[in-house]
C-alpha atoms as a PDB file:
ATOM      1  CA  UNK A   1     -11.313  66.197  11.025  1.00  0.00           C
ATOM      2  CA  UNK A   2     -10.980  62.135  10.617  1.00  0.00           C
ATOM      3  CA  UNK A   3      -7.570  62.526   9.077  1.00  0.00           C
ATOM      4  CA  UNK A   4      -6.757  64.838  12.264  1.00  0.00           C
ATOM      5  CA  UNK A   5      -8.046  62.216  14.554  1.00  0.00           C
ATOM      6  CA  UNK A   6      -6.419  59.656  12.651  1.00  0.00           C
ATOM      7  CA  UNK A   7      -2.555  60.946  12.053  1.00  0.00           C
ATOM      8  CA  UNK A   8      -2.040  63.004  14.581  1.00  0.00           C
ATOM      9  CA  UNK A   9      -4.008  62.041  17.556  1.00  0.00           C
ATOM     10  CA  UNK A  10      -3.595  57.998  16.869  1.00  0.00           C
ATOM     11  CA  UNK A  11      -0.822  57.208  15.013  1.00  0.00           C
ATOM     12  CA  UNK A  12       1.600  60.144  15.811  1.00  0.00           C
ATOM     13  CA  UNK A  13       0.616  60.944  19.657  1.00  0.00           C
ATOM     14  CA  UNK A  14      -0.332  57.332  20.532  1.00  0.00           C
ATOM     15  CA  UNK A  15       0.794  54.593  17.902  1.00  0.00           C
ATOM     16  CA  UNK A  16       4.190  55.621  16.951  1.00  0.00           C
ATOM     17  CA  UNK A  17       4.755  56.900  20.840  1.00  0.00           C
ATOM     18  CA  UNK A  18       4.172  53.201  21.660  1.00  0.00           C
ATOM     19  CA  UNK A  19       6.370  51.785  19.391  1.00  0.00           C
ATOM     20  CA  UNK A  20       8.791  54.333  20.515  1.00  0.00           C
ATOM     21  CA  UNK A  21       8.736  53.022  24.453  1.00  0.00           C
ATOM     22  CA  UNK A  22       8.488  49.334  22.959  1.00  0.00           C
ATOM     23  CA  UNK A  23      12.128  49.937  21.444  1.00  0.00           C
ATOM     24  CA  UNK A  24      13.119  51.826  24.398  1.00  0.00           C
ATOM     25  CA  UNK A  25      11.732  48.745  26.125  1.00  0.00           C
ATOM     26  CA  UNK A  26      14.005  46.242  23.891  1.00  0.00           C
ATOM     27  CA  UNK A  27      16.890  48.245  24.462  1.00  0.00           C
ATOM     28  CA  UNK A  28      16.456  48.153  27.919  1.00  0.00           C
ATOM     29  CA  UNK A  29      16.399  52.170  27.910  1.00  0.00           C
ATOM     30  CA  UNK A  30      12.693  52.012  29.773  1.00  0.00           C
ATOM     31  CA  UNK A  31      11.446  50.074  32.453  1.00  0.00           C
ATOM     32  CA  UNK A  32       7.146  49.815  32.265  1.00  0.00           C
ATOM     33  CA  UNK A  33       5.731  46.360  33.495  1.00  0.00           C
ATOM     34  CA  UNK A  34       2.368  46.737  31.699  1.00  0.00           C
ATOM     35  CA  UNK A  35       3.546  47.667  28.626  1.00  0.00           C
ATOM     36  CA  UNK A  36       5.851  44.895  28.908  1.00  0.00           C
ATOM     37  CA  UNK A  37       2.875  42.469  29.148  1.00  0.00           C
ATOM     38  CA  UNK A  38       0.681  44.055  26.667  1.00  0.00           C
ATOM     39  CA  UNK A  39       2.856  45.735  23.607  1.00  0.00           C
ATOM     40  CA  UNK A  40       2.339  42.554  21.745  1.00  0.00           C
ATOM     41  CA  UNK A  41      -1.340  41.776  22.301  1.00  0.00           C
ATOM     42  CA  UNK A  42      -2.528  44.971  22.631  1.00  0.00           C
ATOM     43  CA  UNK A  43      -0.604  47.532  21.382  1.00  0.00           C
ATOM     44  CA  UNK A  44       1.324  46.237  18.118  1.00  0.00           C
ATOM     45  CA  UNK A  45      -2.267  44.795  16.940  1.00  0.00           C
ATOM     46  CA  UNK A  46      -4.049  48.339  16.670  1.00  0.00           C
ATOM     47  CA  UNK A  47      -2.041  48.851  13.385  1.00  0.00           C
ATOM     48  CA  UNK A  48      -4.631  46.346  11.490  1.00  0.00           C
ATOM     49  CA  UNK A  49      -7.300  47.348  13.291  1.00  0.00           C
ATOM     50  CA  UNK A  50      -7.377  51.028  12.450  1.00  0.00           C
ATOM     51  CA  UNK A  51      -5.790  50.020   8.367  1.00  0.00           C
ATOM     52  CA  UNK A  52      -8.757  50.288   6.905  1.00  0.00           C
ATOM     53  CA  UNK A  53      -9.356  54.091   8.256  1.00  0.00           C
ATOM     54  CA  UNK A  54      -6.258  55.197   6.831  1.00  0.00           C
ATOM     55  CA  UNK A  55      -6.979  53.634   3.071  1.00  0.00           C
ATOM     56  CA  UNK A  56     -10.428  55.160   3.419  1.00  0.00           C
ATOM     57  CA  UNK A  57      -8.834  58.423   4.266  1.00  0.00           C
ATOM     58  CA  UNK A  58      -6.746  58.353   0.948  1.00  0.00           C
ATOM     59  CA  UNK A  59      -9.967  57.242  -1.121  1.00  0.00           C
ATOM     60  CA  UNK A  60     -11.571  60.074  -0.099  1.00  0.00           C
ATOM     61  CA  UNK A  61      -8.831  62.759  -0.084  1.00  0.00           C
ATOM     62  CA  UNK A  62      -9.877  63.889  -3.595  1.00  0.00           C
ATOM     63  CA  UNK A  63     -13.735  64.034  -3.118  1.00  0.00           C
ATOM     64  CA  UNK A  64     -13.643  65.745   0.485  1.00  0.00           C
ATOM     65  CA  UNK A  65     -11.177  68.201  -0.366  1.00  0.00           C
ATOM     66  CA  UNK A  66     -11.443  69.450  -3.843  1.00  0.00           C
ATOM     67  CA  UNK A  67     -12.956  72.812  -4.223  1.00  0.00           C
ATOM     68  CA  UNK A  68     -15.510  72.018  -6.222  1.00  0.00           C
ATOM     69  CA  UNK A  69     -17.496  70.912  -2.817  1.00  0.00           C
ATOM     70  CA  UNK A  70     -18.100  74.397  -3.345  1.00  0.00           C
ATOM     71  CA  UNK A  71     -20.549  74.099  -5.154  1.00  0.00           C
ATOM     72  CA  UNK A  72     -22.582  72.477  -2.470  1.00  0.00           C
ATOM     73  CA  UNK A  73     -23.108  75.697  -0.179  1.00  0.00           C
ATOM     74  CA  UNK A  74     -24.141  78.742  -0.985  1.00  0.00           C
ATOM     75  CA  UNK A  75     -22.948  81.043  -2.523  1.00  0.00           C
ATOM     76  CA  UNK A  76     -21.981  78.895  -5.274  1.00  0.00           C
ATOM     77  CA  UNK A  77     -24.858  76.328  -4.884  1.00  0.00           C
ATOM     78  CA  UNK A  78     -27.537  78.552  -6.322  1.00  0.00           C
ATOM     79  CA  UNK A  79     -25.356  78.341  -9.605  1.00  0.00           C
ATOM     80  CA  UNK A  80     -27.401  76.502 -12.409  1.00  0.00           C
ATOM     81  CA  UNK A  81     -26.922  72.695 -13.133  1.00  0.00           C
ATOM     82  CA  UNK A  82     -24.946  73.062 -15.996  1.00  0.00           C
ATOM     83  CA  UNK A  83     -22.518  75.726 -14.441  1.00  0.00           C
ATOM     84  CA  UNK A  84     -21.930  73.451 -11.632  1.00  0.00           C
ATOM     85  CA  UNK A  85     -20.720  70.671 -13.655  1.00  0.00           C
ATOM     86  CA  UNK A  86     -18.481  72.437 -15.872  1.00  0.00           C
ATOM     87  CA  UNK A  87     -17.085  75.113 -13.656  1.00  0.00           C
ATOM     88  CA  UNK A  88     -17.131  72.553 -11.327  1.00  0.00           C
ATOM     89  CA  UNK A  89     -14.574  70.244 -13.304  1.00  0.00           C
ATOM     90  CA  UNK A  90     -12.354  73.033 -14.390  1.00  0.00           C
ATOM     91  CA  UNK A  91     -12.180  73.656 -10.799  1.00  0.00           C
ATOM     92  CA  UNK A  92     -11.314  70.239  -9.630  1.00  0.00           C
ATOM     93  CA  UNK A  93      -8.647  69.776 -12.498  1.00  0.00           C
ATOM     94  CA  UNK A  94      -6.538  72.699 -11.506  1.00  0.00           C
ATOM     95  CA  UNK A  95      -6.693  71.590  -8.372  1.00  0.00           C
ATOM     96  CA  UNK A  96      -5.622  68.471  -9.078  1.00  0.00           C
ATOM     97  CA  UNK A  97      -2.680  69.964 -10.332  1.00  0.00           C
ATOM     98  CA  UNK A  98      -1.630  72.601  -8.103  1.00  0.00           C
ATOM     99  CA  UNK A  99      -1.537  70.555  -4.836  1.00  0.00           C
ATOM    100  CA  UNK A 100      -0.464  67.844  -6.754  1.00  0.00           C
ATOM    101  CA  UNK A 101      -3.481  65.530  -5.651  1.00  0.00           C
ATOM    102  CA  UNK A 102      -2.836  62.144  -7.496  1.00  0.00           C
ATOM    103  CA  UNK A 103       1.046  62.474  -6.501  1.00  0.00           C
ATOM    104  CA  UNK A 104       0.183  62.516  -2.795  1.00  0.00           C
ATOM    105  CA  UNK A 105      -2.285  60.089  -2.621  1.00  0.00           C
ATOM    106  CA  UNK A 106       0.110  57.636  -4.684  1.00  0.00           C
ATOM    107  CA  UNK A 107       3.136  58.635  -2.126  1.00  0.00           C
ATOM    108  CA  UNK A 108       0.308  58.214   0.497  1.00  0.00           C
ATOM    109  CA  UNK A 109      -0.714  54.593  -0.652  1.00  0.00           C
ATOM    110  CA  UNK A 110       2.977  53.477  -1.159  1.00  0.00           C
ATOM    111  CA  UNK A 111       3.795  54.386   2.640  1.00  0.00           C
ATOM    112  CA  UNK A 112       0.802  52.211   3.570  1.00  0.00           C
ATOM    113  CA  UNK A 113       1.820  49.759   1.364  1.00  0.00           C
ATOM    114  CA  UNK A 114       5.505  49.568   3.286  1.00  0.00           C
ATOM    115  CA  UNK A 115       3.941  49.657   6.780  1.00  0.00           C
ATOM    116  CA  UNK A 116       1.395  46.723   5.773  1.00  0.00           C
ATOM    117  CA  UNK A 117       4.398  44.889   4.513  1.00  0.00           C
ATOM    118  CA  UNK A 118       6.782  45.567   7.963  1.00  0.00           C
ATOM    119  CA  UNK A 119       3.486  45.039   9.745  1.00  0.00           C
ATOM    120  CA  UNK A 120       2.946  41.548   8.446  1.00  0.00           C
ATOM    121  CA  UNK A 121       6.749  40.761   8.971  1.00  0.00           C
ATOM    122  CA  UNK A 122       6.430  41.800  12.336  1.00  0.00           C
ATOM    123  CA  UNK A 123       2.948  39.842  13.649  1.00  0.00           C
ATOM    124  CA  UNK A 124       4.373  36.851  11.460  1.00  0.00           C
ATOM    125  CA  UNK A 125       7.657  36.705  13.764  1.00  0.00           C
ATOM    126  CA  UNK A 126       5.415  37.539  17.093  1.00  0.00           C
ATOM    127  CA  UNK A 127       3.280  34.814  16.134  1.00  0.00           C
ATOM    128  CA  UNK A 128       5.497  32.501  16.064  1.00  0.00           C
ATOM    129  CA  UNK A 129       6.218  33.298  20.244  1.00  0.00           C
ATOM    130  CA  UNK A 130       4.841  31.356  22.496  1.00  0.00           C
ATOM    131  CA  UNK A 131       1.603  32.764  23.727  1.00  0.00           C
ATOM    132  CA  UNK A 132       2.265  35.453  26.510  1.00  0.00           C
ATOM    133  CA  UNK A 133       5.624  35.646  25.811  1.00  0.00           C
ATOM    134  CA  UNK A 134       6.880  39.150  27.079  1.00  0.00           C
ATOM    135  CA  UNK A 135       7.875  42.113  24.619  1.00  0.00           C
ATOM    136  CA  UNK A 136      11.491  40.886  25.956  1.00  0.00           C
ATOM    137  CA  UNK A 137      11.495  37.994  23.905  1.00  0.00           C
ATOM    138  CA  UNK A 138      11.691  40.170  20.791  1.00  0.00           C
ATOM    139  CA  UNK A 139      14.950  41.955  21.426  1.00  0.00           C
ATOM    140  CA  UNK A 140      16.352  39.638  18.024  1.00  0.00           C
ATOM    141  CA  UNK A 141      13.650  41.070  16.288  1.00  0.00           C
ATOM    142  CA  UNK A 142      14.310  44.608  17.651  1.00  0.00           C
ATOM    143  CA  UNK A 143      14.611  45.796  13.501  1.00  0.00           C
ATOM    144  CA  UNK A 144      12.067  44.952  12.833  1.00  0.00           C
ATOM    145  CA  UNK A 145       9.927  46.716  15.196  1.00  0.00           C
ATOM    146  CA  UNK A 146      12.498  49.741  13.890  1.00  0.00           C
ATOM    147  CA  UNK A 147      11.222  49.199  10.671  1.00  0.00           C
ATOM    148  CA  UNK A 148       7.322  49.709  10.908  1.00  0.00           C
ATOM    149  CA  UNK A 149       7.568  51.871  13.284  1.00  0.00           C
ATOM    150  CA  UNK A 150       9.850  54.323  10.547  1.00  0.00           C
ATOM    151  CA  UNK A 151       7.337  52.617   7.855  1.00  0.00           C
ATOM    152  CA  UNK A 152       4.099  54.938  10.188  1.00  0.00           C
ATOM    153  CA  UNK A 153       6.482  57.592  10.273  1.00  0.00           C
ATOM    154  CA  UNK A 154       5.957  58.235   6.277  1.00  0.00           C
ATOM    155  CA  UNK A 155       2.129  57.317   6.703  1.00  0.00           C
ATOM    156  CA  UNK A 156       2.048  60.586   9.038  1.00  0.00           C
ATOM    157  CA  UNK A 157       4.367  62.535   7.361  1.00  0.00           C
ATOM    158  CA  UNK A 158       2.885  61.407   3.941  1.00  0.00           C
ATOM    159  CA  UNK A 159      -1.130  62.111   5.200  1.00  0.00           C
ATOM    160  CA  UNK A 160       0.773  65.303   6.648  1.00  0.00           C
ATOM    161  CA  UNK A 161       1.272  66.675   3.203  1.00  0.00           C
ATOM    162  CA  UNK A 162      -2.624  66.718   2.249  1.00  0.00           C
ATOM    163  CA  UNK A 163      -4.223  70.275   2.283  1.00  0.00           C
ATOM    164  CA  UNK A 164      -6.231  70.499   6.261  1.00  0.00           C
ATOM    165  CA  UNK A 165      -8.163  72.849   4.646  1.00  0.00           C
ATOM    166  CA  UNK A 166     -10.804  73.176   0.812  1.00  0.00           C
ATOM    167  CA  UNK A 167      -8.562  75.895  -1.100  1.00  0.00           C
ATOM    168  CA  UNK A 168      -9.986  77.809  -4.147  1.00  0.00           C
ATOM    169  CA  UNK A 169      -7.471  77.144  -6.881  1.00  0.00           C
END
C-alpha cells in the first residue's frame, strides 16, 4: 500500500508527469503559466521532501514482505515458539533467494542513489538563479532536468520489480 502510494500515484502519475511538462516547457513544446512560475519552487523541491519515504520503503521491503509474516496470523500463528523461529527462517531464506530480495533492494538503493546525485546537481544550478526566476531561465540546463527525471524513472521501475503481494516460497 505505501509503496503503491508512493511509485505509482506520486512519483510516476504526478512527479515524473511534472518533470515531463517542465521539459516540454523548456522546449517550448507546452505553454502553462503556473507551472511556469512554480516548477522550480514547488514542484522540482518535492523530490527531497518525499526521499526519505522512498529509503524507508527499501528498509522495510524485506521485513513487510517476507513470508514469514506468516507466522503472525493464524493459521500459522498458533504454531509453537520454537517452530516459528526456525520454520520461520528457512522460510525467509528461500525467499530471499527466489525473488532475489537483497539484489533488488541493492538495484533499488543505487537508483536512489543516482536520482539524489542528479537531484543535487539540479537544485545546486537552480539555486544559483535569481530568486523567482521563471522555469525559462533553465533551458541551458535543460539535461539536466533530462537526467533526474530518467534517474526517477529507474526508482519506479526499480520499486516496480518488488513482489505487491507476501508469496509462500
Amino acid at each position: 500500500m505505501r509503496r503503491r502510494e508512493f511509485n505509482h500515484d506520486w512519483l510516476k502519475n504526478r512527479f515524473i508527469v511534472a518533470l515531463n511538462s517542465g521539459l516540454r516547457l523548456l522546449d517550448g513544446a507546452i505553454e502553462d503559466s503556473i507551472l511556469e512560475k512554480t516548477f522550480l519552487p514547488e514542484v522540482l523541491p518535492q523530490w527531497e521532501a518525499r526521499r526519505d519515504e522512498v529509503s524507508v520503503l527499501i528498509q522495510d521491503f524485506e521485513k513487510e514482505m517476507s513470508p514469514r509474516q506468516l507466522f503472525n496470523e493464524p493459521p500459522l500463528s498458533r504454531c509453537d515458539g520454537q517452530t516459528k523461529r526456525w520454520l520461520g527462517e528457512l522460510i525467509h531464506g528461500l525467499w530471499l533467494v527466489r525473488v532475489s530480495a537483497k539484489e533488488l533492494t541493492a538495484t533499488a538503493e543505487s537508483s536512489v542513489g543516482a536520482a539524489d546525485a542528479a537531484y543535487s546537481e539540479l537544485s545546486r544550478v537552480a539555486r544559483t538563479r535569481p530568486q523567482g526566476e521563471l522555469l525559462a531561465g533553465m533551458k541551458p540546463h535543460r539535461h539536466l532536468f533530462e537526467q533526474f527525471r530518467d534517474a526517477c524513472q529507474k526508482v519506479g521501475a526499480a520499486m516496480s520489480e518488488f513482489p505487491h503481494e507476501i508469496k509462500v516460497v
